[in-house]
N, C-alpha and C. Protein backbone atom coordinates (compact mmCIF):
# COMPACT_ATOMS: atom_id res chain seq x y z
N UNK A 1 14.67 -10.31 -3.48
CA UNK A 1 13.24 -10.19 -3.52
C UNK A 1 12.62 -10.57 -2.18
N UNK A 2 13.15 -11.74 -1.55
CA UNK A 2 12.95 -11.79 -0.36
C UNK A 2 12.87 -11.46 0.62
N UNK A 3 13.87 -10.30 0.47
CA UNK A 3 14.04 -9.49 1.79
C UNK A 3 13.19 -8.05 1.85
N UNK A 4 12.59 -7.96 0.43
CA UNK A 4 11.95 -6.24 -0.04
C UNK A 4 10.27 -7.23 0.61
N UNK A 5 9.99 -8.45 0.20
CA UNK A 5 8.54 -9.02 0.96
C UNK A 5 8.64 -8.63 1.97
N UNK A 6 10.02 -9.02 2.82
CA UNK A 6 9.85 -9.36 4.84
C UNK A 6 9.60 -7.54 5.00
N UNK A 7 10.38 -6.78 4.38
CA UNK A 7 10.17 -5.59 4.67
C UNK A 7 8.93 -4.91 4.89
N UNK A 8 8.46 -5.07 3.36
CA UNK A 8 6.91 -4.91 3.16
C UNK A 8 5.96 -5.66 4.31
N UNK A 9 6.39 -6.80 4.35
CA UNK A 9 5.47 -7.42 5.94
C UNK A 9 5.38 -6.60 7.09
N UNK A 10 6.80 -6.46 7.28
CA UNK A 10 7.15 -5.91 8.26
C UNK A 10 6.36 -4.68 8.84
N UNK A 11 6.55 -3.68 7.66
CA UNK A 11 6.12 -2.41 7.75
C UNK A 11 4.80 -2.64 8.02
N UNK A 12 4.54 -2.96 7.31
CA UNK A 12 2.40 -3.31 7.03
C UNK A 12 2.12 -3.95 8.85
N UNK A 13 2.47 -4.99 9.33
CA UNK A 13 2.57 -5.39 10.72
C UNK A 13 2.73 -4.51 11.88
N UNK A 14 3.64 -3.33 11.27
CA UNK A 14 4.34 -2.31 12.31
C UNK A 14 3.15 -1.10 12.01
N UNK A 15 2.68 -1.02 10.76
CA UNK A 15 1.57 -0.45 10.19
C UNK A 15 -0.22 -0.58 11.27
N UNK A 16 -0.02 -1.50 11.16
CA UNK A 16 -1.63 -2.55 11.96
C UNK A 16 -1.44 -2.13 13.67
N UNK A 17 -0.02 -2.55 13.83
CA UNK A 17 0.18 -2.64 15.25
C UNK A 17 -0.27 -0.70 16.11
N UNK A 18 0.59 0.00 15.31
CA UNK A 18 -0.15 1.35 15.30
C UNK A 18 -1.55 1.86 15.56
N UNK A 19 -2.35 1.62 14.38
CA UNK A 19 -3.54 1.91 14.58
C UNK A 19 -4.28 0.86 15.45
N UNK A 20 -4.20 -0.06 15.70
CA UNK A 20 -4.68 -0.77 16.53
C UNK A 20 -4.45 0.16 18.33
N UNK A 21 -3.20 0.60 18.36
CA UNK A 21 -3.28 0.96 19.52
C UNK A 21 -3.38 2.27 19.93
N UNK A 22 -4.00 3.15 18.68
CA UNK A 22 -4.24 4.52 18.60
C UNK A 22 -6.01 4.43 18.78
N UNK A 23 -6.26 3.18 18.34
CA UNK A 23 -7.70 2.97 18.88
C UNK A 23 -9.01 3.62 17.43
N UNK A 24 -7.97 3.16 16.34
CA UNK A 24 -8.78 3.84 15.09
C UNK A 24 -9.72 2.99 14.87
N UNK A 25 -10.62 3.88 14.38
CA UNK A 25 -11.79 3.16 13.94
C UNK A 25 -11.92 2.11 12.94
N UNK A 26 -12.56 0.96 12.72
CA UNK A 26 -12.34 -0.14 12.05
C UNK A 26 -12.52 -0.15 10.66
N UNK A 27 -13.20 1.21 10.22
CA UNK A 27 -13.33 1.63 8.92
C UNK A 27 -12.00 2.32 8.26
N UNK A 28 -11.27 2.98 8.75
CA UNK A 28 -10.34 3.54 8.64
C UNK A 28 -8.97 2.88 8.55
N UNK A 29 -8.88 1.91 9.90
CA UNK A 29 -8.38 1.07 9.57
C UNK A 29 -8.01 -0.10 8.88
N UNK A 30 -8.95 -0.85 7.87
CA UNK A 30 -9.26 -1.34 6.92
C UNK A 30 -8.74 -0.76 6.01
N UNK A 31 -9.19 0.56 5.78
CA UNK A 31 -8.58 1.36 4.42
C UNK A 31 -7.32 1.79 4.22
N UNK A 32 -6.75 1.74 5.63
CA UNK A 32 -5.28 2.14 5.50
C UNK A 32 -4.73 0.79 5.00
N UNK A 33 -5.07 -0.28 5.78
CA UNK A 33 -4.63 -1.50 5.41
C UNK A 33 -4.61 -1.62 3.54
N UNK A 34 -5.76 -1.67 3.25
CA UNK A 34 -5.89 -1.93 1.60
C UNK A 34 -5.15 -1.18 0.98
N UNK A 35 -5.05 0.32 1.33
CA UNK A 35 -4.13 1.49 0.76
C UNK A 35 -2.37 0.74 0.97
N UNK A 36 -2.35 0.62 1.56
CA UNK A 36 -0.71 -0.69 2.05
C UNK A 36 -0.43 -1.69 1.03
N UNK A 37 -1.61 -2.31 1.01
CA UNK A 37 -1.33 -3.46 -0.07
C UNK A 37 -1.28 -2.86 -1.31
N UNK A 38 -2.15 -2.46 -1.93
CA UNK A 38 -2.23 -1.65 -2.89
C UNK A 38 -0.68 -0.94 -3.28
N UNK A 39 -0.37 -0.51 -2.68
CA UNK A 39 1.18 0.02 -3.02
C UNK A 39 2.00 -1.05 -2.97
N UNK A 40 1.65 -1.81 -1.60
CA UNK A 40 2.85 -2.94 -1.92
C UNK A 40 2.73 -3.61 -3.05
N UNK A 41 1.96 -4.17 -3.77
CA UNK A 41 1.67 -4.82 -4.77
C UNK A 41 1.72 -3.92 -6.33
N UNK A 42 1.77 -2.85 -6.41
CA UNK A 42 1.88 -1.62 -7.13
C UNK A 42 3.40 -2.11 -7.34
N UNK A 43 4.63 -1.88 -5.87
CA UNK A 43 5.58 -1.44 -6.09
C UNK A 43 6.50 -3.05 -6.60
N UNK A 44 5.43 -3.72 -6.38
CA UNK A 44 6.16 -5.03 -6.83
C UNK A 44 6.65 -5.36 -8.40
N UNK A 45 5.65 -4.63 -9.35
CA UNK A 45 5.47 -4.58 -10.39
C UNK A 45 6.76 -4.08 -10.86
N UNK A 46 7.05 -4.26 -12.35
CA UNK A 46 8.00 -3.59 -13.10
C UNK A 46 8.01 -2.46 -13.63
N UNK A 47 8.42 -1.56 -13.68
CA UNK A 47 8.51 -0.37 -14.49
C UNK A 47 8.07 -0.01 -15.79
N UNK A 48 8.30 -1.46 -16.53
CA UNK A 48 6.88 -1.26 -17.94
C UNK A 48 5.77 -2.00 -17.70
N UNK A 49 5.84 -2.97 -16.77
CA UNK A 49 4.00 -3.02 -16.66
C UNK A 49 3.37 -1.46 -16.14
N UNK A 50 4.25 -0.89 -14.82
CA UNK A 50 3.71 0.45 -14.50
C UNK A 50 3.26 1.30 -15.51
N UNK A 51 4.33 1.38 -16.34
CA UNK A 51 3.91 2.54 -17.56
C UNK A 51 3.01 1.44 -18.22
N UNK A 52 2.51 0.33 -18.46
CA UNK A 52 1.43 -0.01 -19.52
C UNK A 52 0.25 0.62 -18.42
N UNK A 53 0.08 1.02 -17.42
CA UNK A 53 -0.90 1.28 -16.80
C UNK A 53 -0.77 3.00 -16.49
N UNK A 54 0.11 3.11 -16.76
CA UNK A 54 -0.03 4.75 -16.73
C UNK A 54 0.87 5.77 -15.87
N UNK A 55 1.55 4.82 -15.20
CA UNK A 55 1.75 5.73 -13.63
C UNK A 55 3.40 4.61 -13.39
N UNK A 56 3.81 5.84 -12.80
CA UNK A 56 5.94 6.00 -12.81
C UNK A 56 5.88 5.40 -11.00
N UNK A 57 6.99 4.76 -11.24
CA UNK A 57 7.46 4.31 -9.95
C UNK A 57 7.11 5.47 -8.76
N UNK A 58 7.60 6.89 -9.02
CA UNK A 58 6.94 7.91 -7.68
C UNK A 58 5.84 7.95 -8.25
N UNK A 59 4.55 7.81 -8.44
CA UNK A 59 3.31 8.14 -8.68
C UNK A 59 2.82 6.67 -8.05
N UNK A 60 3.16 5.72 -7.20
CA UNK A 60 2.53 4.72 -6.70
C UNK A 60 1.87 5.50 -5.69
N UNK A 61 2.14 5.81 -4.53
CA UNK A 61 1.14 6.54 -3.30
C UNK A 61 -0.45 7.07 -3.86
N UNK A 62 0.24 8.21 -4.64
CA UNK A 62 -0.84 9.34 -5.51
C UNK A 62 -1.70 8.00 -5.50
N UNK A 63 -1.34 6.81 -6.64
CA UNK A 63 -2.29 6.34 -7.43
C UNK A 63 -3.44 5.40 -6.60
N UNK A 64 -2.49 4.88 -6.13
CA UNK A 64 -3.08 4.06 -4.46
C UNK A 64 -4.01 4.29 -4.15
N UNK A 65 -4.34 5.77 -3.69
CA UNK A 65 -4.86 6.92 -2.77
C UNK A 65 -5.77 7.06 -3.62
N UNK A 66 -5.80 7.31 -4.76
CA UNK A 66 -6.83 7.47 -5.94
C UNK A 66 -7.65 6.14 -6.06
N UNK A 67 -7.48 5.03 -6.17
CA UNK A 67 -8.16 4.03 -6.24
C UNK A 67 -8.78 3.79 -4.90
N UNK A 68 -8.58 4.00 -4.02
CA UNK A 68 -9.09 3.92 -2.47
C UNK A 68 -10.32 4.91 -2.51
N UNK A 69 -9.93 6.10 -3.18
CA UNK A 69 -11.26 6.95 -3.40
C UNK A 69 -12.30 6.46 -3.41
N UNK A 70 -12.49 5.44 -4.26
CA UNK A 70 -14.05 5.41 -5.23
C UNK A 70 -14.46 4.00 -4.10
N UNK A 71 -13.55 3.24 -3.52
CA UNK A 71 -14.12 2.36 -2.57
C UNK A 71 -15.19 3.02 -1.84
């Protein structure tokens, strides 16, 4: 479990470091950020909490992306 967090850090860090130096706008960047967590925290979950909520291990992105919408 430890090592799927550092990953997830990782990425998300390697994630930031990117748009930071692509020079994205701070709105955008924010949202990518939340869209990140959002999955990371999605994919943390178990497979029947997922299905008590509706949505299958590949349907994390989709769903992500969908809740980021209405922000």
């Amino acid at each position: 479990m430890a090592v799927s967090t550092q990953t997830h850090n990782l990425a998300f860090t390697s994630s930031l470091a990117i748009l930071a130096r692509l020079g994205v706008k701070a709105k955008s960047g924010l949202r990518a950020m939340q869209t990140a967590r959002m999955q990371s925290t999605l994919s943390s979950m178990s497979d029947h909490q997922l299905a008590q909520i509706g949505i299958s291990r590949s349907d994390i992105p989709k769903y992500a992306a969908k809740l980021m919408e209405n922000e």
